[in-house]
Protein backbone atom coordinates (compact mmCIF):
# COMPACT_ATOMS: atom_id res chain seq x y z
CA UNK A 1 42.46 -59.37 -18.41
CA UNK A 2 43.27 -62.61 -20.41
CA UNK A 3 46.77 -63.47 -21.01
CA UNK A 4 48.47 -64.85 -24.26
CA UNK A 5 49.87 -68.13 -24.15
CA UNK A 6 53.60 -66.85 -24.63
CA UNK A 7 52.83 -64.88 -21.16
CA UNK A 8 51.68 -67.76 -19.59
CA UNK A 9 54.85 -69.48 -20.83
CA UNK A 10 56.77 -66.90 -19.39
CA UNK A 11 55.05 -67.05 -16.01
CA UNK A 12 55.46 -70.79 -15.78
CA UNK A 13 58.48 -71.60 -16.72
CA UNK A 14 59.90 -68.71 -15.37
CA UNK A 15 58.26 -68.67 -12.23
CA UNK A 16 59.44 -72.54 -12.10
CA UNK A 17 62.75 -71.64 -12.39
CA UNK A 18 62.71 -69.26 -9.14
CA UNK A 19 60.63 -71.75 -6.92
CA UNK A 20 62.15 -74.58 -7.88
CA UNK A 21 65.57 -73.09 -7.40
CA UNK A 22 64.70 -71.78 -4.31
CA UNK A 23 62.98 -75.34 -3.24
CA UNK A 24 66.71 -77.13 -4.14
CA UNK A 25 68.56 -74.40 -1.89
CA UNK A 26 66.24 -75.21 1.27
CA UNK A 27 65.52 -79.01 0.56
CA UNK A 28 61.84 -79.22 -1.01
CA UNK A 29 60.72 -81.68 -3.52
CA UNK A 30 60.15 -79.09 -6.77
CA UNK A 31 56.69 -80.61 -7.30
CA UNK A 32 55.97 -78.70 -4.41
CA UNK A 33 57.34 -75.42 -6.00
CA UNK A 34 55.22 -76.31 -9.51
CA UNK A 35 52.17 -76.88 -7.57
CA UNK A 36 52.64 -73.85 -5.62
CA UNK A 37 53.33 -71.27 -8.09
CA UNK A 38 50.38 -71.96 -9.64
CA UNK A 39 48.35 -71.59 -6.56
CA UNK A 40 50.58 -67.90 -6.16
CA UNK A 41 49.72 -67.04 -10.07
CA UNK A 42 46.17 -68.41 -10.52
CA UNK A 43 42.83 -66.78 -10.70
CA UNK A 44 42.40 -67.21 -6.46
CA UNK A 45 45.93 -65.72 -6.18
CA UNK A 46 47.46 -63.30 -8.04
CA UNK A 47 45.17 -63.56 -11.01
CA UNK A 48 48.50 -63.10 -13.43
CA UNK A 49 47.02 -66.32 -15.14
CA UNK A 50 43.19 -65.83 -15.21
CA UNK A 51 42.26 -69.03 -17.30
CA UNK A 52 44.50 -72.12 -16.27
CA UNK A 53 41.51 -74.66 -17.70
CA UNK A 54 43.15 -73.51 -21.10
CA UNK A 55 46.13 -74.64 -20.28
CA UNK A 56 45.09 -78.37 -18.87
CA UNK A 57 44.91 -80.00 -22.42
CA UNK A 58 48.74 -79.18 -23.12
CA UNK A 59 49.66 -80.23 -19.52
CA UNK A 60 47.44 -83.38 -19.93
CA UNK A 61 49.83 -84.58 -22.67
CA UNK A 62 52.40 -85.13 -20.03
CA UNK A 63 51.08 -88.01 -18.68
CA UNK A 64 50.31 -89.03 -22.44
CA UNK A 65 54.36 -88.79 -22.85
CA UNK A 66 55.01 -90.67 -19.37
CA UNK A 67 53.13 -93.82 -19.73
CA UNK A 68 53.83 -94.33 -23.76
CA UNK A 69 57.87 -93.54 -22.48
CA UNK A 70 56.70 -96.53 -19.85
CA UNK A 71 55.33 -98.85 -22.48
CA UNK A 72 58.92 -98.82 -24.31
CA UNK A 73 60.69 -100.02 -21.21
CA UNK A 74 58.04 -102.88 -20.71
CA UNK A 75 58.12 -106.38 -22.67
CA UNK A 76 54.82 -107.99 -23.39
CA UNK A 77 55.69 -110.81 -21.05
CA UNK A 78 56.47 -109.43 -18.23
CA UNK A 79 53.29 -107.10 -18.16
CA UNK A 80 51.25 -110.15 -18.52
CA UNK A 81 53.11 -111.91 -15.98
CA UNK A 82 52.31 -108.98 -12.98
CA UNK A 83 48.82 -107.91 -14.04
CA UNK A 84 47.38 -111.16 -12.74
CA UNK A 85 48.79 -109.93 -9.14
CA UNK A 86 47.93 -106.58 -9.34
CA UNK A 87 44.62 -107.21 -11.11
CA UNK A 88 43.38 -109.07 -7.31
CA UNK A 89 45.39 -106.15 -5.37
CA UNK A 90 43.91 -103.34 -7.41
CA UNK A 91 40.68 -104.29 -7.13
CA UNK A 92 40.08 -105.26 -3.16
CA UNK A 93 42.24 -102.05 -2.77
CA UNK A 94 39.63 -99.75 -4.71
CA UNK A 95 36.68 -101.10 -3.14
CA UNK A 96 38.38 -100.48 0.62
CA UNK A 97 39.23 -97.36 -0.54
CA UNK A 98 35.70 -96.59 -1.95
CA UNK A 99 33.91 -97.67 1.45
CA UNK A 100 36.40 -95.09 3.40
CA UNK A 101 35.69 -92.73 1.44
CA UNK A 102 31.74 -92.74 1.36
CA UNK A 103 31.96 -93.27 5.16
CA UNK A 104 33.73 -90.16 5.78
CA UNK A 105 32.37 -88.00 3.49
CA UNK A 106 28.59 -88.97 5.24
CA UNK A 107 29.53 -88.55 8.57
CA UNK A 108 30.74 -85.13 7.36
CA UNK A 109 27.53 -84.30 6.62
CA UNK A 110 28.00 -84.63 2.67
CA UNK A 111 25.13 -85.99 0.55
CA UNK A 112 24.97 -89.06 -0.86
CA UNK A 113 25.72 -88.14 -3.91
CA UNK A 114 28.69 -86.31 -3.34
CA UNK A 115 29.67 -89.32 -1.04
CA UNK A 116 29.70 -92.27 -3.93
CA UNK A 117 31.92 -89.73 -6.23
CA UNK A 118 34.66 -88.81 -3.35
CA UNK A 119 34.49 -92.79 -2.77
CA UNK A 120 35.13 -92.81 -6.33
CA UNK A 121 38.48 -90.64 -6.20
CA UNK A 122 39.77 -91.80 -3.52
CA UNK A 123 40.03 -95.30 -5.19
CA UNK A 124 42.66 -94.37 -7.61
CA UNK A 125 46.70 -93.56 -7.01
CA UNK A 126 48.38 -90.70 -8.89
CA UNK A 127 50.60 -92.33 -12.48
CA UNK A 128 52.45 -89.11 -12.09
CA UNK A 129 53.43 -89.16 -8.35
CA UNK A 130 54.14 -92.67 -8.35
CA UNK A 131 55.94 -92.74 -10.95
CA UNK A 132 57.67 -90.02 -11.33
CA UNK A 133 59.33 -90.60 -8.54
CA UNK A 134 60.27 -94.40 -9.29
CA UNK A 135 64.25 -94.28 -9.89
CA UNK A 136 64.49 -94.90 -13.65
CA UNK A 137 66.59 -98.14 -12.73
CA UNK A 138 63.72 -99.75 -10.75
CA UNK A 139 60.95 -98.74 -13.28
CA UNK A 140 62.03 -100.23 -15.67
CA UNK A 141 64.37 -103.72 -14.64
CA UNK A 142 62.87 -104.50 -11.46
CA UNK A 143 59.93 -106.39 -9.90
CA UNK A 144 58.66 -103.24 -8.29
CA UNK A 145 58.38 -101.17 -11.08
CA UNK A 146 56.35 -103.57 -12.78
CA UNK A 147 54.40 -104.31 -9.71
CA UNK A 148 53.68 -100.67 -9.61
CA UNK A 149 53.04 -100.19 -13.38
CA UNK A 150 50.49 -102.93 -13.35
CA UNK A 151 48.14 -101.63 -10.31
CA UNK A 152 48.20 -98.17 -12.13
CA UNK A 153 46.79 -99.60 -15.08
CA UNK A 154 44.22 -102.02 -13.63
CA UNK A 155 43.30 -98.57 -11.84
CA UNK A 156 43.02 -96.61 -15.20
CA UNK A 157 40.91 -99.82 -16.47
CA UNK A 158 38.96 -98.95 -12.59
CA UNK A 159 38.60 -95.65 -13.42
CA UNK A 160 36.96 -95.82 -17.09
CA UNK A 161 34.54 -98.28 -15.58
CA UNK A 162 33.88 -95.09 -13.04
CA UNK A 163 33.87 -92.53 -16.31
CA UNK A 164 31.20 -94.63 -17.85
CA UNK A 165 28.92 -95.38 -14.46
CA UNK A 166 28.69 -91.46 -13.96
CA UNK A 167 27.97 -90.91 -17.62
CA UNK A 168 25.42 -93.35 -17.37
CA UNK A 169 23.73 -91.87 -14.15
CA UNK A 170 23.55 -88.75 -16.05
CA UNK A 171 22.31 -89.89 -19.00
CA UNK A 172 24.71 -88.61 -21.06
CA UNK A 173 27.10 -92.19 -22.31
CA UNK A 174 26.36 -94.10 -24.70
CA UNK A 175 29.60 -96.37 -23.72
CA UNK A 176 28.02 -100.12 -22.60
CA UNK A 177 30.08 -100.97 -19.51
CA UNK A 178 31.73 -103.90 -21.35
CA UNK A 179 33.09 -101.49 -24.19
CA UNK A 180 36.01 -101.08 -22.77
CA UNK A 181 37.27 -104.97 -22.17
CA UNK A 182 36.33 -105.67 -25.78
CA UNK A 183 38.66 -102.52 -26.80
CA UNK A 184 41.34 -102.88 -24.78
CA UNK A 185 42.86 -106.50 -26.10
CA UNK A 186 41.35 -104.80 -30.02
CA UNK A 187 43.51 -101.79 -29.63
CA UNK A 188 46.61 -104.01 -28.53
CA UNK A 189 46.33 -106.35 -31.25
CA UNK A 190 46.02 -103.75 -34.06
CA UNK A 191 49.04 -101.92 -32.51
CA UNK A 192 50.98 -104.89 -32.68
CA UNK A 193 49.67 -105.37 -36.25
CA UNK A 194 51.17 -101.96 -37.15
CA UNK A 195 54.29 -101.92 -35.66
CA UNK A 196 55.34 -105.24 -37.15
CA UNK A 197 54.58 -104.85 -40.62
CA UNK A 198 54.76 -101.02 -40.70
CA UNK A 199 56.53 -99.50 -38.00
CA UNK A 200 59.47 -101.93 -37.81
CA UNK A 201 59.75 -101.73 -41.28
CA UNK A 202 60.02 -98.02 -41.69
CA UNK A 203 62.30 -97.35 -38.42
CA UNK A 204 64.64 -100.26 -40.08
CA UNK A 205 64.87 -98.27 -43.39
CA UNK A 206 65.34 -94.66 -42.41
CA UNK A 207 67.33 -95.37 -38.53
CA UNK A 208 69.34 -93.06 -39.59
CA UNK A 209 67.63 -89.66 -39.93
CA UNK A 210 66.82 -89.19 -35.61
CA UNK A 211 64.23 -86.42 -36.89
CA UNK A 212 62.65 -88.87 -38.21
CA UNK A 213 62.71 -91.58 -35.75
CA UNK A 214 61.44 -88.36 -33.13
CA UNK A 215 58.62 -87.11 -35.20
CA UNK A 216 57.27 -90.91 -35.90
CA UNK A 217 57.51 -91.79 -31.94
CA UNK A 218 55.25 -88.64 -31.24
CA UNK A 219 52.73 -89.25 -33.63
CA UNK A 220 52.33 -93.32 -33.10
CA UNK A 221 52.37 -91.91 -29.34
CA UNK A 222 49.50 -90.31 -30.05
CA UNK A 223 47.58 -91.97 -32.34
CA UNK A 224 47.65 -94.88 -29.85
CA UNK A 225 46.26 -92.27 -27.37
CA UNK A 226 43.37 -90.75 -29.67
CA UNK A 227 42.33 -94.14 -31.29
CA UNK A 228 41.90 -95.32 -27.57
CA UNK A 229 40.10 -92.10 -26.47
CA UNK A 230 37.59 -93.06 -30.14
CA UNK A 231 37.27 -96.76 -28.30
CA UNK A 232 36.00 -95.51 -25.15
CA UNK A 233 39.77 -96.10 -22.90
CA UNK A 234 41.62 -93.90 -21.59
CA UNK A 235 43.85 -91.45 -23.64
CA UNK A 236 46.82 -92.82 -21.41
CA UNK A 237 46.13 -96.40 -21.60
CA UNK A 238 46.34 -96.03 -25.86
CA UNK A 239 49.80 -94.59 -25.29
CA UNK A 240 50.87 -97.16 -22.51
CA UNK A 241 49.81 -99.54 -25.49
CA UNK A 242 51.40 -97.65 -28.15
CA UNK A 243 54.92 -97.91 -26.23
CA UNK A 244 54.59 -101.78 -25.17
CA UNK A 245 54.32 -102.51 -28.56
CA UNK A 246 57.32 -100.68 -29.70
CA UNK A 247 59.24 -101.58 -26.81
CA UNK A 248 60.88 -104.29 -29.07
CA UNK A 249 62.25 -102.34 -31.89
CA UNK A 250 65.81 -101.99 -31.69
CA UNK A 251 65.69 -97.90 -31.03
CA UNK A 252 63.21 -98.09 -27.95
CA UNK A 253 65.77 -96.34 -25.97
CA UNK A 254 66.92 -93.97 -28.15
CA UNK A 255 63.27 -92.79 -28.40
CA UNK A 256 62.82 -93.11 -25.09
CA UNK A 257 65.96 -91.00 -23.93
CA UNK A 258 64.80 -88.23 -26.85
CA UNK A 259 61.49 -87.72 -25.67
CA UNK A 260 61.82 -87.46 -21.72
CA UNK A 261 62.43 -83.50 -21.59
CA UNK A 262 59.30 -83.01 -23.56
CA UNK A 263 57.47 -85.00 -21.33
CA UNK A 264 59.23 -83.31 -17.79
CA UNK A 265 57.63 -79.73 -19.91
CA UNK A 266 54.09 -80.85 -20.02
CA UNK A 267 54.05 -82.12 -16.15
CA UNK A 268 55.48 -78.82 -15.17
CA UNK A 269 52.31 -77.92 -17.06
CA UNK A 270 50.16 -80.37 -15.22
CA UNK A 271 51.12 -79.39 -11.37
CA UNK A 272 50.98 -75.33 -12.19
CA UNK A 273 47.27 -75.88 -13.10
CA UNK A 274 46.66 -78.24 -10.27
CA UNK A 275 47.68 -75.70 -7.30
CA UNK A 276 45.88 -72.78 -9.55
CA UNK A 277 42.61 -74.60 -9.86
CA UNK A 278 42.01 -74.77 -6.23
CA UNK A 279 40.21 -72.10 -5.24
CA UNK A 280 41.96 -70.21 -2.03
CA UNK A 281 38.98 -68.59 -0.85
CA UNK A 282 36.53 -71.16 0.03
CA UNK A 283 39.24 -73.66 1.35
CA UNK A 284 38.28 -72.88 5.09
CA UNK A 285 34.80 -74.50 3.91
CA UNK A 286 36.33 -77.76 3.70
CA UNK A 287 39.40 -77.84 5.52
CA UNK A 288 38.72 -79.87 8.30
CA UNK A 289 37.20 -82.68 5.92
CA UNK A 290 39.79 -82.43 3.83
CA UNK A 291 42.42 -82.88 6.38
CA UNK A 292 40.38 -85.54 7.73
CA UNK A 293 39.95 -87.59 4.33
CA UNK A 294 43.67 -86.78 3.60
CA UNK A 295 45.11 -88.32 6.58
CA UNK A 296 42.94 -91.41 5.87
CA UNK A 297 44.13 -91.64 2.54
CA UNK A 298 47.70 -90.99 3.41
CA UNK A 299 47.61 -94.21 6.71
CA UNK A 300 45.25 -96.40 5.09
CA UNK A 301 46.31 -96.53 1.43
CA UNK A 302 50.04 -98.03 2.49
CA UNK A 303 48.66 -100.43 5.26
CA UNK A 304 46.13 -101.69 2.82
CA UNK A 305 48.65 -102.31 0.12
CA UNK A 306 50.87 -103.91 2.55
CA UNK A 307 48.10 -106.44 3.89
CA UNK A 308 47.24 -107.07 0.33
CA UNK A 309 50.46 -107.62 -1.48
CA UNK A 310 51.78 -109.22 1.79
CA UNK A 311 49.11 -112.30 0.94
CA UNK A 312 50.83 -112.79 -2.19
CA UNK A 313 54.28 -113.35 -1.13
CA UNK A 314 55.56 -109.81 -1.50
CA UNK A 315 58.35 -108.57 1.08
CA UNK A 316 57.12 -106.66 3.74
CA UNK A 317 59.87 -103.98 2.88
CA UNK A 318 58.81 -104.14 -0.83
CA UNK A 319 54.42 -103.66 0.28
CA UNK A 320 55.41 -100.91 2.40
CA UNK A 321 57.24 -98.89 -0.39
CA UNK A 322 54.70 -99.60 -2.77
CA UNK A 323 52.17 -98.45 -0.59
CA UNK A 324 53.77 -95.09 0.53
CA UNK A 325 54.55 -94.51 -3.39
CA UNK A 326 50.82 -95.23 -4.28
CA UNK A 327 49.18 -93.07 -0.89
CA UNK A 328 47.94 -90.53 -2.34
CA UNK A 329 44.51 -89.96 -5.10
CA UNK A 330 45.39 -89.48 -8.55
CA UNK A 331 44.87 -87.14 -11.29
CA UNK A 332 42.13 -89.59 -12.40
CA UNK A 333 40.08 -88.40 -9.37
CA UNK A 334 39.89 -84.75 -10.79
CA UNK A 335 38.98 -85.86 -13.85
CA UNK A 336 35.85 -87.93 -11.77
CA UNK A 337 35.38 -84.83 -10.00
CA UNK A 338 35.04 -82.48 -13.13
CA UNK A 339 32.59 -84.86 -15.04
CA UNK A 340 30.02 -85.66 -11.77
CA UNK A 341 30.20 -81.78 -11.15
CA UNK A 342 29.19 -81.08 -14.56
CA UNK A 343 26.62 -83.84 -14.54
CA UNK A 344 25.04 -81.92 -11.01
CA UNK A 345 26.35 -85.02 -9.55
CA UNK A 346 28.27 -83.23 -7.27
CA UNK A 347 28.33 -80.27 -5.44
CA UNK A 348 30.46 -77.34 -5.93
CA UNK A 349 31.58 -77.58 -2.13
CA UNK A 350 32.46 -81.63 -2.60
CA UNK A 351 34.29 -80.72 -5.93
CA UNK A 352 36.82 -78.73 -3.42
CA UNK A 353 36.98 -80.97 -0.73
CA UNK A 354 38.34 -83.57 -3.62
CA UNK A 355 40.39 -80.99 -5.04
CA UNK A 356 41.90 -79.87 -1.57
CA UNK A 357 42.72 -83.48 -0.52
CA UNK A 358 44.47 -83.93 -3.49
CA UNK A 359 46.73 -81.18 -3.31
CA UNK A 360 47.24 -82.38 0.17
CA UNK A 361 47.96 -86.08 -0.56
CA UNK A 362 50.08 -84.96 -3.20
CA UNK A 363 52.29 -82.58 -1.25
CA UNK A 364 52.30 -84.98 1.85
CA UNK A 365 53.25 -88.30 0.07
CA UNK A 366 55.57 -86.59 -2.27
CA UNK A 367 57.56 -85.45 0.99
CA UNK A 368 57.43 -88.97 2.08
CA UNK A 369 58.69 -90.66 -0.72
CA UNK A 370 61.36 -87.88 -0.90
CA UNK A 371 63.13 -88.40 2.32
CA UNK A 372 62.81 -91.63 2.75
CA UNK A 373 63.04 -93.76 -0.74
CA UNK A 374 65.25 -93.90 -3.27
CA UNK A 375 64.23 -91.60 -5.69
CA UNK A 376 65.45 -88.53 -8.88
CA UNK A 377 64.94 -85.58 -7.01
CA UNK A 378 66.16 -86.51 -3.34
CA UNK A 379 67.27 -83.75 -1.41
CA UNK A 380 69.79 -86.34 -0.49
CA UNK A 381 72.66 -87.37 -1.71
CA UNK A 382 72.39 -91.37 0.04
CA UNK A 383 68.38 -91.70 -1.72
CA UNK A 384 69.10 -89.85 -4.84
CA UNK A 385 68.77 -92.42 -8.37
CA UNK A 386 68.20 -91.68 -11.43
């Protein structure tokens, strides 16, 4: 029967709290343990949580929180001075990523349909994996956090452009496709209109009460993030926006360091209803193709972003850890997946073949990344940074 939401609280959180312990005591990355309790106490499992889609809205703030908490560590100038780079990079790394994608899925028999949209998610890295597991340090004072921060949002801009294309192919957006580069530098320049003469002004009169300062970073958070969403962006790239241009008033870091537990308790959110969305049942339909695309995504995505940023002076050492943080398809790609499959774009059997190779790409390159770069939640001691 359905569940209230303080139940499903209790089920999360406290079903977090045993996997994730138990994942610390035997060396797992607790993603793992998020994504797998939900695949335990989702409808295909247990069935203790019958309706996770209710619960994707909340968890979808998270990675509202995590780029706006990005945009405060992140001067204008130097995000102008990487997206040129990573503008070239993310774009000849989409369309190789695209053509792999539609290749594999045809020879597997796939339509052509459902080909284009898994060539469509498999262009796109997860925000969350990637950055999540950044150390705080580099994300936010060194050349590869930037590096990274920039292809991410090129590949949000990527991904709208994919929103709008399906939209149009089912009739059903009334976006133009060149919308979204008249909003974007709009939305940025009103934001910086705000904060200057309203913002700033307000923060510098009442710095004192922190309630305050709290309750005003969540709601220009997301007002940046709806008035985007109204513009036809992404809800993320408003609250990227929203933090860049409050990045230079004099509490950036005091908002940042007060909102980063409410953002770690909507991406707990986010992974329990990725691993109980997939649907356990029918996964030995498409578990040889979604091996197969997997281990494509997971060799190809870091030798392609090696090759690429190698070309424009990059150290080999740096390209390769970009690439292993970035190989893996992103949280964007479900949100492709859910819009083509309501269009009848795709079919229910390519919606899980997505939906399986991301849980796989996720759990894979998460493991990577965990043993073998610096990151917060090493298992060891020598790669741990905060």
């Amino acid at each position: 029967m359905p569940q209230d939401i303080v139940f499903s609280f209790f089920l999360i959180f406290a079903g977090a709290m045993v996997l994730a312990t138990f994942a610390l005591f035997t060396r797992q990355p607790v993603l793992i343990a998020y994504i797998a309790l939900g695949a335990i106490a989702g409808p295909f499992g247990m069935g203790w949580i019958e309706h996770p889609d209710s619960l994707t809205d909340m968890a979808h703030i998270g990675i509202i929180f995590l780029l706006f908490l990005l945009g405060l560590d992140m001067q204008p100038s130097a995000l102008f001075a990487v997206l040129k780079k990573a503008m070239l990079v993310a774009i000849a790394s989409s369309l190789v990523f695209f053509g792999v994608g539609v290749g594999i899925t045809l020879l597997l028999g796939y339509s052509q349909t459902d080909a284009v949209v898994v060539g469509l998610a498999l262009m796109f890295s997860s925000t969350i994996i990637g950055l999540k597991l950044l150390p705080t340090t580099v994300l936010h004072h060194k050349h590869m956090g930037e590096l990274m921060i920039g292809l991410l949002l090129v590949q949000d801009m990527i991904a709208i452009l994919a929103l709008i294309l399906l939209g149009v192919m089912q009739g059903t957006s009334d976006i133009p496709v060149w919308q979204p580069f008249v909003a974007l530098p709009l939305l940025a320049g009103t934001c910086y209109l705000i904060v200057k003469f309203i913002l700033l002004p307000l923060i510098t009169r009442f710095d004192r009460y922190q309630e305050y300062l709290f309750i005003l970073a969540i709601g220009w958070c997301l007002t940046g993030a709806e008035a985007a969403k109204i513009m036809g962006l992404s809800e993320e790239i408003g609250a990227f926006i929203a933090g860049v241009t409050l990045a230079t008033s004099p509490i950036a870091q005091f908002i940042a360091i007060s909102l980063k537990p409410l953002r770690d308790f909507f991406l707990v959110m986010f992974f329990f209803t990725l691993g109980a969305g997939v649907n356990l049942g029918m996964l030995g339909d498409v578990a040889v193709g979604a091996g197969i695309l997997a281990a494509a995504v997971l060799l190809l995505k870091p030798l392609t972003f090696r090759l690429l940023l190698g070309r424009f002076s990059e150290t080999p050492r740096l390209a390769w850890d970009v690439g292993f943080r970035l190989g893996q398809i992103s949280e964007f790609s479900l949100l492709v997946t859910f819009v083509a499959l309501q269009g009848g774009l795709l079919s229910d059997k390519g919606s899980l073949l997505i939906q399986a190779t991301a849980i796989i790409t996720f759990i894979v390159s998460s493991y990577i990344v965990v043993f073998n770069y610096p990151n917060p939640i090493a298992v060891s001691d020598k790669l741990r940074r905060d």
